[in-house]
Protein backbone atom coordinates (compact mmCIF):
# COMPACT_ATOMS: atom_id res chain seq x y z
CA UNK A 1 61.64 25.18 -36.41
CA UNK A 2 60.99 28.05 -33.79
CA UNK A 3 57.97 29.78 -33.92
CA UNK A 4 56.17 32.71 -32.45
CA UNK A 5 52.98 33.26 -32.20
CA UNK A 6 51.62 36.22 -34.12
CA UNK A 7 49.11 39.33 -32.46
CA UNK A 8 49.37 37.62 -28.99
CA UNK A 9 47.09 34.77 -29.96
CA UNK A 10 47.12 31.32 -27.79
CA UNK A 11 47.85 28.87 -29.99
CA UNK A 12 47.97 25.63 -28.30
CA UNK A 13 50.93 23.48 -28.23
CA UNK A 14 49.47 19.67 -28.46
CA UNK A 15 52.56 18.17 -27.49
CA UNK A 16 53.33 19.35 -24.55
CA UNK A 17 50.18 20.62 -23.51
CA UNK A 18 49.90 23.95 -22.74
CA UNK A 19 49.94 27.11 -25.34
CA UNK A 20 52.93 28.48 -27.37
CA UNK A 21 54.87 31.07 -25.26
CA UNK A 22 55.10 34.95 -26.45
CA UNK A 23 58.66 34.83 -26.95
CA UNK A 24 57.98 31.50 -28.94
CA UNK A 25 59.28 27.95 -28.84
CA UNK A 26 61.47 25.11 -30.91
CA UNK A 27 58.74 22.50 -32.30
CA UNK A 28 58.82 20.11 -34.14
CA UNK A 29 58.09 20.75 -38.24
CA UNK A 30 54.58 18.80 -38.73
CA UNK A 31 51.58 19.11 -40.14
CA UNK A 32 50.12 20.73 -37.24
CA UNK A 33 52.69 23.67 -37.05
CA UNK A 34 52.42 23.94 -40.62
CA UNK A 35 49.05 24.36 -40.04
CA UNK A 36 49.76 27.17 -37.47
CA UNK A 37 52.01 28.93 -40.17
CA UNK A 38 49.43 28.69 -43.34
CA UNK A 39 46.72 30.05 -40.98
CA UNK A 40 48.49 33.06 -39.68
CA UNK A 41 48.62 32.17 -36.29
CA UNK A 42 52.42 31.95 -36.07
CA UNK A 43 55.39 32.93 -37.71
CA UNK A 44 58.30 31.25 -38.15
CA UNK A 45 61.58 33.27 -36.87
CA UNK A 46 65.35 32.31 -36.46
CA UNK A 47 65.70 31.67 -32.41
CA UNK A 48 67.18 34.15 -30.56
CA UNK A 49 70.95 33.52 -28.80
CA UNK A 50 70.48 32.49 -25.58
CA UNK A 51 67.11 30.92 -25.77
């Protein structure tokens, strides 16, 4: 699922180590990113072409 992360928060990405990007990233649907998505801290989006 690609996600984004919402009001510029730094939402840490566990599995690679570092924290989400603004203009969002591919992860993998878990419980962690689910999470991420209940909490409000980011929203799920279709990716844009290109990326």
């Amino acid at each position: 699922m690609f996600v984004i992360p919402v009001n510029g928060r730094k939402v840490p990405d566990p599995r690679r180590g570092d924290f989400l990007p603004e203009k969002g990233r591919n992860v993998e649907k878990n419980s962690y990113w689910l999470r991420r998505l209940m909490d409000g801290d980011v929203k799920e989006t279709s990716q844009k072409k290109g990326d």
